[in-house]
N, C-alpha and C. Protein backbone atom coordinates (compact mmCIF):
# COMPACT_ATOMS: atom_id res chain seq x y z
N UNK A 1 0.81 -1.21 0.00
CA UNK A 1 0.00 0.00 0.00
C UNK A 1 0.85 1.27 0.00
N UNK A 2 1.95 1.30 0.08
CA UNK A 2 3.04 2.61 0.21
C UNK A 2 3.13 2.56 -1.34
N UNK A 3 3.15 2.34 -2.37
CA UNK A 3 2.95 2.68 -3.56
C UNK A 3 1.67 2.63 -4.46
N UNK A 4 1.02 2.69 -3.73
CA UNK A 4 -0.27 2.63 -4.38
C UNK A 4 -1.21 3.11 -3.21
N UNK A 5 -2.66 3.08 -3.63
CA UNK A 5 -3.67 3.62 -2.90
C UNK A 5 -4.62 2.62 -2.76
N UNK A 6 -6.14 2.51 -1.93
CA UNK A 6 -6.84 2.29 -2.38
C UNK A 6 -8.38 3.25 -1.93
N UNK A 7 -9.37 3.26 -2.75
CA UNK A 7 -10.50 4.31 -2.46
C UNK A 7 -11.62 3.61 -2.85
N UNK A 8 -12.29 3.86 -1.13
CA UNK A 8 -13.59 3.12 -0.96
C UNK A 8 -14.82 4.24 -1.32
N UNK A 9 -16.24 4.12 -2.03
CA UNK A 9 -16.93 4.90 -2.08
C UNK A 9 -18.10 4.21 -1.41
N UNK A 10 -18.54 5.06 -0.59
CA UNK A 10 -20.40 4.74 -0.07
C UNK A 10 -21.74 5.47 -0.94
N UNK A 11 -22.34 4.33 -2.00
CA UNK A 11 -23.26 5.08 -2.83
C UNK A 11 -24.60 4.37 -2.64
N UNK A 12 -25.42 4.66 -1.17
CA UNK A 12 -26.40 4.60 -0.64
C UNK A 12 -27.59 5.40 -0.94
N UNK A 13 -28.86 5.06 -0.53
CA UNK A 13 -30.05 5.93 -0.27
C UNK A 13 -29.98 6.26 1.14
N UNK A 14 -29.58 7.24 1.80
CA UNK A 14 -29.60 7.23 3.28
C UNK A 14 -30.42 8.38 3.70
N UNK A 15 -30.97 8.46 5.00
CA UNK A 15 -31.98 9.23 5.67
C UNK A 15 -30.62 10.31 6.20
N UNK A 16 -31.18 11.45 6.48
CA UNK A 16 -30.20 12.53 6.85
C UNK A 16 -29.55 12.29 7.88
N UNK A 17 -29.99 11.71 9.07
CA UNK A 17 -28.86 11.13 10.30
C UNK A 17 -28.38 10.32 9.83
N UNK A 18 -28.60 8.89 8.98
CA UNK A 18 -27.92 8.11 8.70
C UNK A 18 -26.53 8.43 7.42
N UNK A 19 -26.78 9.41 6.66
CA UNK A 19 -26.00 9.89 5.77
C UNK A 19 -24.73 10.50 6.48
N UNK A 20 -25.10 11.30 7.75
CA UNK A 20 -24.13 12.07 8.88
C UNK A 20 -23.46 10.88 9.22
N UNK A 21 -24.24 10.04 10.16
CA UNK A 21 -23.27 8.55 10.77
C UNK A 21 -22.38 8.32 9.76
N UNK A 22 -22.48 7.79 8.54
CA UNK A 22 -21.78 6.91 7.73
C UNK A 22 -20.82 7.77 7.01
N UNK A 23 -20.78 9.45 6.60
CA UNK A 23 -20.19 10.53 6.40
C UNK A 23 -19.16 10.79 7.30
N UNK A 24 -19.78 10.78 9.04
CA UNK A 24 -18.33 11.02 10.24
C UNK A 24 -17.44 10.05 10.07
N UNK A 25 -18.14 8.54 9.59
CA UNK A 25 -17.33 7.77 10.36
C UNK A 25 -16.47 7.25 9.20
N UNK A 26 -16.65 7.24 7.72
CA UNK A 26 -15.18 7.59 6.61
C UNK A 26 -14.64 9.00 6.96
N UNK A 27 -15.22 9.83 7.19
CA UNK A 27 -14.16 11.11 7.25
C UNK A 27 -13.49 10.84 8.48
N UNK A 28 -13.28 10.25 10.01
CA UNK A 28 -13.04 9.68 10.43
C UNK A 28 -11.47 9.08 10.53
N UNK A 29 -12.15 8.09 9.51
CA UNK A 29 -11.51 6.76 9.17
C UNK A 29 -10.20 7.18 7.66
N UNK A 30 -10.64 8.88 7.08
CA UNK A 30 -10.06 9.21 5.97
C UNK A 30 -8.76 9.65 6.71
N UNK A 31 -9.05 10.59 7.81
CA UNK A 31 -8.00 11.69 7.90
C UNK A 31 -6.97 10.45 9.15
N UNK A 32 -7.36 9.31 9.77
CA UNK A 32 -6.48 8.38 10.15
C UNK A 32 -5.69 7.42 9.08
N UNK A 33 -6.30 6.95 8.43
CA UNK A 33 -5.34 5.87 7.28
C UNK A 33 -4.98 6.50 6.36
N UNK A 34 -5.55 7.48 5.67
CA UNK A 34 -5.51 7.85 4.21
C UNK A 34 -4.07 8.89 4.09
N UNK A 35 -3.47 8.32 4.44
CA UNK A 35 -2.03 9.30 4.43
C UNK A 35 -0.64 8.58 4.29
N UNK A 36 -1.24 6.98 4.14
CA UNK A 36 0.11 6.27 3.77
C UNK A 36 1.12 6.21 2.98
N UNK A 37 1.14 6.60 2.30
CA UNK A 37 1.62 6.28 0.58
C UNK A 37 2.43 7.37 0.12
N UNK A 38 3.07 6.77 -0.57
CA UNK A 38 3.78 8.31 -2.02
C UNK A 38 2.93 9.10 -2.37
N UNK A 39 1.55 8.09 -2.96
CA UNK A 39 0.71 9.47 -4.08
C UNK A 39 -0.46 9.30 -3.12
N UNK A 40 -0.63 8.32 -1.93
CA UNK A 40 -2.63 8.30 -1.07
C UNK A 40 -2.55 9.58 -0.68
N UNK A 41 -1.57 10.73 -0.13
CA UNK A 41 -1.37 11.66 0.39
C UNK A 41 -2.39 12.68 -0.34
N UNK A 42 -1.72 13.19 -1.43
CA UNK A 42 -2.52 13.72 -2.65
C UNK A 42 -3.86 13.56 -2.69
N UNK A 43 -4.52 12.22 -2.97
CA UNK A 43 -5.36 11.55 -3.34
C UNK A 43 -6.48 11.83 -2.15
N UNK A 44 -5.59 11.42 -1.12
CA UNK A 44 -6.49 12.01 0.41
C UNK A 44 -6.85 13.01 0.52
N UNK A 45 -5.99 14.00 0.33
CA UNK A 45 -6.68 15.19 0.47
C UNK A 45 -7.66 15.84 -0.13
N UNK A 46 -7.94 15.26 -1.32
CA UNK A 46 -9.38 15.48 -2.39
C UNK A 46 -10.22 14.73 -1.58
N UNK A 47 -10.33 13.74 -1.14
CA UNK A 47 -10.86 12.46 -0.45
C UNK A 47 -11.51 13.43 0.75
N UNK A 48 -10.72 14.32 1.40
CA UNK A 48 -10.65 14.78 3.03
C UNK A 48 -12.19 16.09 2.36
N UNK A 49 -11.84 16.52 1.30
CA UNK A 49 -12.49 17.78 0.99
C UNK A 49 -13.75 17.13 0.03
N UNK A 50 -14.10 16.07 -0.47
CA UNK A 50 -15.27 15.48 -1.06
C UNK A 50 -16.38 15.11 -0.24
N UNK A 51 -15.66 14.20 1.20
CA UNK A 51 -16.57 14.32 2.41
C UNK A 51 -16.60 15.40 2.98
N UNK A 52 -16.21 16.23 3.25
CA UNK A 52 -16.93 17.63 3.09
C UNK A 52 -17.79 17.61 3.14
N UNK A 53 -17.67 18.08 1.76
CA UNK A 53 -18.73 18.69 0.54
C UNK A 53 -19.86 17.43 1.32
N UNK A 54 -19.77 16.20 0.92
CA UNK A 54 -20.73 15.26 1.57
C UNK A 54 -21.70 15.17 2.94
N UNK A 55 -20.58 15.70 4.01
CA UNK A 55 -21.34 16.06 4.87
C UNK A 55 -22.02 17.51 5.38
N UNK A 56 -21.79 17.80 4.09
CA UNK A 56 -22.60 19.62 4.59
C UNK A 56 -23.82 19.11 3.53
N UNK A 57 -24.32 18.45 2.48
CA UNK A 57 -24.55 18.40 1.56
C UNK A 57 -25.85 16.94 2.50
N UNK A 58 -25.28 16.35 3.63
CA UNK A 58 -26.13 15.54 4.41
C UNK A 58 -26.84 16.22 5.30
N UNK A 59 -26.32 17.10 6.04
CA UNK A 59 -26.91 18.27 7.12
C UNK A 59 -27.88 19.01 6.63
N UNK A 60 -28.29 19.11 5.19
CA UNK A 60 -28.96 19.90 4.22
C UNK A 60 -30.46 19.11 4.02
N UNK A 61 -30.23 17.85 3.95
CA UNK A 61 -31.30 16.86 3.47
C UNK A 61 -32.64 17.17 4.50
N UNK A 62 -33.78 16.72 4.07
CA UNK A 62 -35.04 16.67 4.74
C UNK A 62 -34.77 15.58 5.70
N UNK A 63 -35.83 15.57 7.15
CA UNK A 63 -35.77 14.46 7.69
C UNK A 63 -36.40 13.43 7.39
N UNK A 64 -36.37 12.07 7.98
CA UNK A 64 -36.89 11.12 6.98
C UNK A 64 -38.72 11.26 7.40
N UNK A 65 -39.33 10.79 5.97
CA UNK A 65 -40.63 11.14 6.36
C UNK A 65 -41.82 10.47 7.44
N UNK A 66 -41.06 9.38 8.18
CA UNK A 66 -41.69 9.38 9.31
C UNK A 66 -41.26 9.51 10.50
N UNK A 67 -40.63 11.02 10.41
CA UNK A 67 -40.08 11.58 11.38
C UNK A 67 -38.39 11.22 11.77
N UNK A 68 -37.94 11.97 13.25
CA UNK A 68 -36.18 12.26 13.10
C UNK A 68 -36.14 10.89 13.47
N UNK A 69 -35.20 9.84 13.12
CA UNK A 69 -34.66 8.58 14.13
C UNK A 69 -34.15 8.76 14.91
N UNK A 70 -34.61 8.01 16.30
CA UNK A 70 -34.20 8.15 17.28
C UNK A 70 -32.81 7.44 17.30
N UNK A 71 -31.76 7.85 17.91
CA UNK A 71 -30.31 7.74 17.72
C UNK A 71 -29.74 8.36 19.02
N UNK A 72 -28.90 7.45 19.91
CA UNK A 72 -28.25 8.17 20.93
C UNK A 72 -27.12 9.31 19.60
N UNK A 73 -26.85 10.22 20.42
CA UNK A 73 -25.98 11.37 20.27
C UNK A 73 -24.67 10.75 19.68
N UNK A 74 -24.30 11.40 18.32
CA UNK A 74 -22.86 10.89 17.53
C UNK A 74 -21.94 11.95 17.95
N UNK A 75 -20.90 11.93 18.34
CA UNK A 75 -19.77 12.76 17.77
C UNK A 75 -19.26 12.84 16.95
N UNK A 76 -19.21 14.21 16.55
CA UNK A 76 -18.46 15.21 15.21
C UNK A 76 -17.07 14.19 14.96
N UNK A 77 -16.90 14.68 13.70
CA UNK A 77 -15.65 14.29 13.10
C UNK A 77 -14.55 14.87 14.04
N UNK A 78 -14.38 15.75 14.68
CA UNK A 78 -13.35 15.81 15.34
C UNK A 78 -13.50 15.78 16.70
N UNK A 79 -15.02 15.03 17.25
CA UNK A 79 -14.73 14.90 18.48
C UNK A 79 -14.29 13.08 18.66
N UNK A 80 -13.64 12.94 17.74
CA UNK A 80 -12.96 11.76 17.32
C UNK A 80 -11.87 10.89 17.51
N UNK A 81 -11.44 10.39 18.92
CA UNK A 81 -9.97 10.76 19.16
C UNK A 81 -9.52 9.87 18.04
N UNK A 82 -9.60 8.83 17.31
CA UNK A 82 -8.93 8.47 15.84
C UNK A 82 -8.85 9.45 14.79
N UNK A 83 -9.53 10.86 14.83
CA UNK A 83 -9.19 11.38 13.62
C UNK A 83 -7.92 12.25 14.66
N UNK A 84 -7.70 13.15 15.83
CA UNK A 84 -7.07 13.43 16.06
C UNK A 84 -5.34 12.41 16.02
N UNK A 85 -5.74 11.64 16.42
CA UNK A 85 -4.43 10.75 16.08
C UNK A 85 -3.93 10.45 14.88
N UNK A 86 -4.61 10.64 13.65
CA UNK A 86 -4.05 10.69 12.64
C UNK A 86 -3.63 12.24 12.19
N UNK A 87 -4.28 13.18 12.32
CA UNK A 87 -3.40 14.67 12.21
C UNK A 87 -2.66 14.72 13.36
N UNK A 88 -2.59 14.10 14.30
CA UNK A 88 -1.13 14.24 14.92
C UNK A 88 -0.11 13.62 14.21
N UNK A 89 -0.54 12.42 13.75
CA UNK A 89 1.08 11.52 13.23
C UNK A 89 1.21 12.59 12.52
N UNK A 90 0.46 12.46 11.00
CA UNK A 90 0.55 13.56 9.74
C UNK A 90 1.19 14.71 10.41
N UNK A 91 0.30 15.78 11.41
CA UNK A 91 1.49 17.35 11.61
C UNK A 91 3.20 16.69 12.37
N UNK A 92 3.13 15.62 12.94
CA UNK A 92 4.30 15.42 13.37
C UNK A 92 5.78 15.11 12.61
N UNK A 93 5.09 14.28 11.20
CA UNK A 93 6.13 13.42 10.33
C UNK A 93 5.78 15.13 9.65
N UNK A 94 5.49 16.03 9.10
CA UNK A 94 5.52 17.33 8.76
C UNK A 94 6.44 18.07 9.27
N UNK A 95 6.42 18.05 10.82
CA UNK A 95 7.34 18.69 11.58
C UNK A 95 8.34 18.47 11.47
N UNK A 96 8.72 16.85 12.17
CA UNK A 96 10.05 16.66 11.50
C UNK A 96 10.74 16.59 10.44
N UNK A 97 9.97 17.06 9.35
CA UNK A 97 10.73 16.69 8.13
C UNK A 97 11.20 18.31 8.10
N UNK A 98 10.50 19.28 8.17
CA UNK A 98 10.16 20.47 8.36
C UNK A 98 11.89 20.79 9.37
N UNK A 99 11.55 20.45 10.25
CA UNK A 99 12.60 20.52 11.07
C UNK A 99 14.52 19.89 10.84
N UNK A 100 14.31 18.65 10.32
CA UNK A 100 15.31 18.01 9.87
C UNK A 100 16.21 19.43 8.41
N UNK A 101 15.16 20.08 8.06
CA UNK A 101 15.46 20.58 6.81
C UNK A 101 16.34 21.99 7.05
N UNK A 102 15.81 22.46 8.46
CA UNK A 102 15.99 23.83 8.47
C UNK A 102 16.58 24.09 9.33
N UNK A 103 17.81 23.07 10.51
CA UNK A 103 18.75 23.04 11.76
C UNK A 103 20.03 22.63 11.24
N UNK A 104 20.34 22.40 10.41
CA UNK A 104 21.58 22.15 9.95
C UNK A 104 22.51 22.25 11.11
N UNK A 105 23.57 21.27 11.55
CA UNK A 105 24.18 21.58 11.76
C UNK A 105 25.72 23.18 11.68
N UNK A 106 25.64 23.35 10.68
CA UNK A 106 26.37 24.26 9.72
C UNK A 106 25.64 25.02 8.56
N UNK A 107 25.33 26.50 8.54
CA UNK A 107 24.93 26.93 7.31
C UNK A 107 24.83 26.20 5.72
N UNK A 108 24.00 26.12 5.22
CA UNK A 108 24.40 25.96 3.57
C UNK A 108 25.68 26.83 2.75
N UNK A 109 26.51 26.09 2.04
CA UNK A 109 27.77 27.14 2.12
C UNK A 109 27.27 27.65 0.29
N UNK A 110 27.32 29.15 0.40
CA UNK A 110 27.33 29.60 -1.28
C UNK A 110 28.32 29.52 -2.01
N UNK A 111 28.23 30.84 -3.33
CA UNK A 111 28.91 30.75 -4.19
C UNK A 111 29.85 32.07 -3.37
N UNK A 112 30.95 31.89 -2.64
CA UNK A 112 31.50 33.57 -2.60
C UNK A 112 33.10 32.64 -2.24
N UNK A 113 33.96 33.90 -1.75
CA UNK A 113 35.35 33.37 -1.19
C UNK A 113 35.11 32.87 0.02
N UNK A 114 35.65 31.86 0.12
CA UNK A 114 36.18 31.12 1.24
C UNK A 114 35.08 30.01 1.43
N UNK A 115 34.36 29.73 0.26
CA UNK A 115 33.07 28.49 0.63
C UNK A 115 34.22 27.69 -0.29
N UNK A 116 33.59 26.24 -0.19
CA UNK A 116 34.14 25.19 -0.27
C UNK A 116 33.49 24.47 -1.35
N UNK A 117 33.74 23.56 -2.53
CA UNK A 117 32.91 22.79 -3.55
C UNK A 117 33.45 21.52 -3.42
N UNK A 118 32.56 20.39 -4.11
CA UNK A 118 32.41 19.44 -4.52
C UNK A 118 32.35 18.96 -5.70
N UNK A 119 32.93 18.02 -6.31
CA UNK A 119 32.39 17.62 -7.62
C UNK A 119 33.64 17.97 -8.32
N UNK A 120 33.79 17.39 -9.65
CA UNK A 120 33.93 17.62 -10.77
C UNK A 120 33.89 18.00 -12.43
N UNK A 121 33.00 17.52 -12.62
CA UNK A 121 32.68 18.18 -13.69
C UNK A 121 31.21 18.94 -13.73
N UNK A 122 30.63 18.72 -12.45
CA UNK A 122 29.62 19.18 -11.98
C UNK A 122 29.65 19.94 -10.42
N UNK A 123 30.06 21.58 -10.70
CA UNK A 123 30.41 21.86 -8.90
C UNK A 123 29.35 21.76 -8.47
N UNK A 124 29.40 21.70 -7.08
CA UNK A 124 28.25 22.17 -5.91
C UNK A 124 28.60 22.57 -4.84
N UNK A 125 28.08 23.30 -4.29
CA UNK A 125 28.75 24.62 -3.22
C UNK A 125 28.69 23.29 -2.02
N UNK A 126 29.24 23.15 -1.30
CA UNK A 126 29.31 22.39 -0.13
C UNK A 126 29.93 23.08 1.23
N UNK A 127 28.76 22.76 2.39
CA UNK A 127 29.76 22.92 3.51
C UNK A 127 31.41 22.93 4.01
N UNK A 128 32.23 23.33 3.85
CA UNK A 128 34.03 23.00 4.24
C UNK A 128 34.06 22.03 5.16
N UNK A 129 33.27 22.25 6.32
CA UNK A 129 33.58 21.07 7.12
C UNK A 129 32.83 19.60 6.73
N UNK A 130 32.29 19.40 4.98
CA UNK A 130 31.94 18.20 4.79
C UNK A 130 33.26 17.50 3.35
N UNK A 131 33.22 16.61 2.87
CA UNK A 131 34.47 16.43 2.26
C UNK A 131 34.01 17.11 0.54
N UNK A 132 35.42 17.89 0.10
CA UNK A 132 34.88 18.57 -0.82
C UNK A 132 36.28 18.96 -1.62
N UNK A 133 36.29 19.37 -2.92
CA UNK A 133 37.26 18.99 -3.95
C UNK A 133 38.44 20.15 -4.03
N UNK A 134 37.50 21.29 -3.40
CA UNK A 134 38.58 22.82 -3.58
C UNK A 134 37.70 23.54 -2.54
N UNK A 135 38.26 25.10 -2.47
CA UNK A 135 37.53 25.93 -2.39
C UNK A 135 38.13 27.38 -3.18
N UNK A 136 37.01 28.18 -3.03
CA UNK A 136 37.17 29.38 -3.95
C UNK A 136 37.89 30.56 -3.15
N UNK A 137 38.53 30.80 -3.97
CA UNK A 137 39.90 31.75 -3.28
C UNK A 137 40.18 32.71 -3.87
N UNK A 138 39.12 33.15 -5.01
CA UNK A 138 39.56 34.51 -5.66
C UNK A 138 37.91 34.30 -6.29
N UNK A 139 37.56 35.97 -6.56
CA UNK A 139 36.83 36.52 -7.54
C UNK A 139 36.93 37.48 -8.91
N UNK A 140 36.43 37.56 -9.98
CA UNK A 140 37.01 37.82 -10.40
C UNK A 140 35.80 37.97 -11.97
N UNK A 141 36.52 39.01 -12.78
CA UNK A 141 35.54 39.60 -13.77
C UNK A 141 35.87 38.08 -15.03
N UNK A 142 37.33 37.57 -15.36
CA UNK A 142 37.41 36.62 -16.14
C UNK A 142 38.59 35.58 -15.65
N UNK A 143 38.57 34.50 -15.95
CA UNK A 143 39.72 33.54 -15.69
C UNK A 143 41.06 34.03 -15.62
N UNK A 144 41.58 34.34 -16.60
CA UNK A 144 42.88 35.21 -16.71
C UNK A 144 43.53 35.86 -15.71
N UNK A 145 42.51 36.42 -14.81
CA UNK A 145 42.59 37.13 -13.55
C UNK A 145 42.49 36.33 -12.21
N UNK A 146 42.91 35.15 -12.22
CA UNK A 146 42.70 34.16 -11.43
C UNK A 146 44.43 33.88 -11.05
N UNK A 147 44.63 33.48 -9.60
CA UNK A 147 45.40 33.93 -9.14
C UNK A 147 46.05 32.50 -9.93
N UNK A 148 47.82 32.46 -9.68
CA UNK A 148 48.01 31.41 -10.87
C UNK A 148 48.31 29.87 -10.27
N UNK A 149 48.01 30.37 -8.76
CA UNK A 149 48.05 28.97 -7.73
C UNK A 149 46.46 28.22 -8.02
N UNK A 150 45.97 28.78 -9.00
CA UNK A 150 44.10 28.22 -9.24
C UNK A 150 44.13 27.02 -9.99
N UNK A 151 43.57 26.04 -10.04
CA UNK A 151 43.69 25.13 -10.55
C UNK A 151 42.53 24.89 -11.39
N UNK A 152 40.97 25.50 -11.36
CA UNK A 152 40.14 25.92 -12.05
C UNK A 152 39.66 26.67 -11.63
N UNK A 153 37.95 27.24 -12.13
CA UNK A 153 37.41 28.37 -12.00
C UNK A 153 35.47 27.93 -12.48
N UNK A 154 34.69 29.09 -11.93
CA UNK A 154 33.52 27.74 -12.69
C UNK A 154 33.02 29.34 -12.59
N UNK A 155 32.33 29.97 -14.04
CA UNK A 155 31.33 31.26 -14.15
C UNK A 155 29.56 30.85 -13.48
N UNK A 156 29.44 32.28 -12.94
CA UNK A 156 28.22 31.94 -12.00
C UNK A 156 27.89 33.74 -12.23
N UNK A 157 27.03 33.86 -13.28
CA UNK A 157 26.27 35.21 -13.45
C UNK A 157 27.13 36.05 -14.03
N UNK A 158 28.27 35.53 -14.63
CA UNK A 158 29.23 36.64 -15.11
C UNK A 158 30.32 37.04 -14.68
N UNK A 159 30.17 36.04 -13.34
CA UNK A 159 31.36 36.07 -12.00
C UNK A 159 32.08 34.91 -11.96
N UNK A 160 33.42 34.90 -12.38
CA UNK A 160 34.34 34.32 -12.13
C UNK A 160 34.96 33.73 -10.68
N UNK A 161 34.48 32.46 -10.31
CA UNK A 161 35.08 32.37 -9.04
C UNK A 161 36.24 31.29 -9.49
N UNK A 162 37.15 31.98 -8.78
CA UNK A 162 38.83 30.95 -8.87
C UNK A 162 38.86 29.90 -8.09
N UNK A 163 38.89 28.30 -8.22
CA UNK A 163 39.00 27.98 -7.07
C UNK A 163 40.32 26.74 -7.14
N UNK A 164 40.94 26.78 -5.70
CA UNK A 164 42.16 25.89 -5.39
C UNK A 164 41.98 24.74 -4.66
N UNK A 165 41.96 23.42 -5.69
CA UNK A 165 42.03 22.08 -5.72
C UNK A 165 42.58 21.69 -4.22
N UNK A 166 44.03 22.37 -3.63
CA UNK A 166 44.43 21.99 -2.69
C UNK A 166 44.25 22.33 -1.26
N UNK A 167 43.26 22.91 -1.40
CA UNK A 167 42.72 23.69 -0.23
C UNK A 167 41.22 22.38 0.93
């Protein structure tokens, strides 16, 4: 199920409380499971906003015509502690990803003097304190002007950065 989905539909004649019951209890049951996957994520969330639409669209209906059914008292979709436990996992694996992204140990290192690269025939600006091929040690309008301890140079907007292999 982590690469794929699957989607259940309820296509009943239901009385207006009974349309609510069976409406809470997939929306429910949506915003706890429906978040497994690569693409259910996506898919859920149309899913999350169709019951909706479904249950405002049940709250609307006439009552049935021989009167309301008697029914002990349902709780709302979010007086639900299974739907809360599934927007907790969901905001949590959010958070941390959220979080993992934006504490770095060490800044992201740019394009200027004294950052550090990677790569070869493809640079990429890299942290210094991670392992990396040179760093840039001069700026500069064209190559030529590159100090002559440079061992290459890589243009970035018109800007010549020099950089030394042995560094």
């Amino acid at each position: 199920m982590v690469l794929s989905h699957r989607v259940s539909t309820v296509d009943e004649n239901l009385c207006q409380e009974c349309s609510r019951r069976v409406g809470r209890s997939v929306q429910s049951a949506t915003l706890l499971t429906g978040w497994w996957g690569l693409f259910a994520m996506f898919r859920n969330a149309l899913a999350v906003i169709t019951n909706s639409v479904g249950l405002l669209k049940a709250a609307t209906m006439p009552s049935p015509a021989g009167g309301p059914i008697s029914f002990e008292k349902e709780r709302s979709v979010f007086a639900r502690a299974q739907t809360w436990v599934g927007i907790g996992i969901v905001g949590g694996l959010i958070g941390i990803g959220v979080a993992s992204g934006s504490f770095d140990s060490e800044p992201s290192s740019d394009w200027s003097v004294g950052s550090c690269v990677s790569g070869f025939n493809r640079l990429e600006a890299v942290p210094c304190s991670s392992a990396h091929s040179g760093k840039i040690v001069a700026e500069s309008s064209s190559s030529a002007s590159c100090p002559q301890t440079t061992e290459s140079y890589v243009t970035i907007g018109g800007t010549v950065l020099c950089i030394d292999e042995d560094q």
